[in-house]
C-alpha atoms as a PDB file:
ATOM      1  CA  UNK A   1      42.833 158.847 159.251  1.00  0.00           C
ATOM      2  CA  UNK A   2      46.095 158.361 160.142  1.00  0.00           C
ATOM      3  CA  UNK A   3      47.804 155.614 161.977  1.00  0.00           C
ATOM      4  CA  UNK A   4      51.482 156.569 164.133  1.00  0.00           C
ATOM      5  CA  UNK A   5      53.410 154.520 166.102  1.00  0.00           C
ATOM      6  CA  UNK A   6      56.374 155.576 168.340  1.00  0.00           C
ATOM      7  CA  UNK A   7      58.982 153.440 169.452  1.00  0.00           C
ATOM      8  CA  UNK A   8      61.439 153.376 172.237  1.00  0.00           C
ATOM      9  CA  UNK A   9      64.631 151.820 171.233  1.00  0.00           C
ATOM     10  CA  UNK A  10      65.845 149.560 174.371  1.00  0.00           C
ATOM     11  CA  UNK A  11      69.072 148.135 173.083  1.00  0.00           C
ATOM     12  CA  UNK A  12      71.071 147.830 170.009  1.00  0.00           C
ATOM     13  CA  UNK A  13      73.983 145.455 169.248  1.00  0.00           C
ATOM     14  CA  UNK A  14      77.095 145.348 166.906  1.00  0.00           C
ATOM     15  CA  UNK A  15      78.750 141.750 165.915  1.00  0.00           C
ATOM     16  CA  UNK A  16      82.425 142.834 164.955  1.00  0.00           C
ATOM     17  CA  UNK A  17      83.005 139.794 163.766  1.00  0.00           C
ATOM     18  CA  UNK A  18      80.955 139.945 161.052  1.00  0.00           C
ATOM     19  CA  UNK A  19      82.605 141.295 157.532  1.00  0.00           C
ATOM     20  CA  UNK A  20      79.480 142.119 155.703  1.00  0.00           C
ATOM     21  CA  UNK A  21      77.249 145.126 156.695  1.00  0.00           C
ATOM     22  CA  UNK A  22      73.795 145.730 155.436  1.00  0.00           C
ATOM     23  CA  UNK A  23      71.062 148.577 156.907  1.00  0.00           C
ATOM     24  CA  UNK A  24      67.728 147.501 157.482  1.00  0.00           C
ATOM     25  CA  UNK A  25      64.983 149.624 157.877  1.00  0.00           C
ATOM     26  CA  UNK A  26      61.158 148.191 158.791  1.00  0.00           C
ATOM     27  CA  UNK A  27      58.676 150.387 156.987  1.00  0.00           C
ATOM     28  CA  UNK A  28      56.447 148.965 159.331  1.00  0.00           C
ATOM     29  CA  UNK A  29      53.561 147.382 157.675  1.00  0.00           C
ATOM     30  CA  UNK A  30      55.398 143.915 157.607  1.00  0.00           C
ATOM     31  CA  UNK A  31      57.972 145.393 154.915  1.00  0.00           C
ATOM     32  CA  UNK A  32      61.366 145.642 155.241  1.00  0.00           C
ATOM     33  CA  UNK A  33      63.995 147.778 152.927  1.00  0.00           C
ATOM     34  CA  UNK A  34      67.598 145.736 153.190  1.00  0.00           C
ATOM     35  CA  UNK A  35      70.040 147.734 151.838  1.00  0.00           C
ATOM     36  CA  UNK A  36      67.968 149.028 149.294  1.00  0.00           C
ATOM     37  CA  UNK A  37      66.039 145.549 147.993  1.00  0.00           C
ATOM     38  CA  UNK A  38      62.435 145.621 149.781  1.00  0.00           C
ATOM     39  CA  UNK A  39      61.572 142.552 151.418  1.00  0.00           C
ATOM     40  CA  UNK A  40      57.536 141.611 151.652  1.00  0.00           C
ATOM     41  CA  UNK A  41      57.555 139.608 155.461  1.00  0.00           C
ATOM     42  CA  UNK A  42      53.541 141.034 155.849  1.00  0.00           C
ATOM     43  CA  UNK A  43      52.100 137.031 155.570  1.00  0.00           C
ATOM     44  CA  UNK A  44      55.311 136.368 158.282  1.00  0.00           C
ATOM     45  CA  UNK A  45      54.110 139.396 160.611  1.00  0.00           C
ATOM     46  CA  UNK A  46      50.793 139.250 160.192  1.00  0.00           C
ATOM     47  CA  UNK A  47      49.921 137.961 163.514  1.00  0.00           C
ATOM     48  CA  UNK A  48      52.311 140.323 164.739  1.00  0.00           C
ATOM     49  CA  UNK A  49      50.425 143.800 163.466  1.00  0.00           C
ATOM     50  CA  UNK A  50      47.692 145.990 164.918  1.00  0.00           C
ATOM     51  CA  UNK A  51      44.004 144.749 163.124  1.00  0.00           C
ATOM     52  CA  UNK A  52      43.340 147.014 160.189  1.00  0.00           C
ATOM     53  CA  UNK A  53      47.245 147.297 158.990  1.00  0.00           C
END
């Protein structure tokens, strides 16, 4: 079984002000990979994610 989910992108936003840059990329399953470091937020999202994730 496999679970996919497709997202629309409705905006984006750049702060010029800012000096520092990072990339962050959710993985999806409450995980997030910040510049490289992976950050568990899955107790944070939880009531944010489909049942069964």
């Amino acid at each position: 079984m496999h679970n996919i989910v497709v997202l629309e992108a409705v905006a984006a936003t750049i702060d010029t002000t800012r000096q520092e840059t990072c990339t962050v990329h959710a993985v999806g399953d409450g995980t997030f990979i910040v510049d490289g470091l992976k950050m568990d937020r899955k107790k944070m999202m939880a009531s944010k994610l489909p049942s069964g994730i």
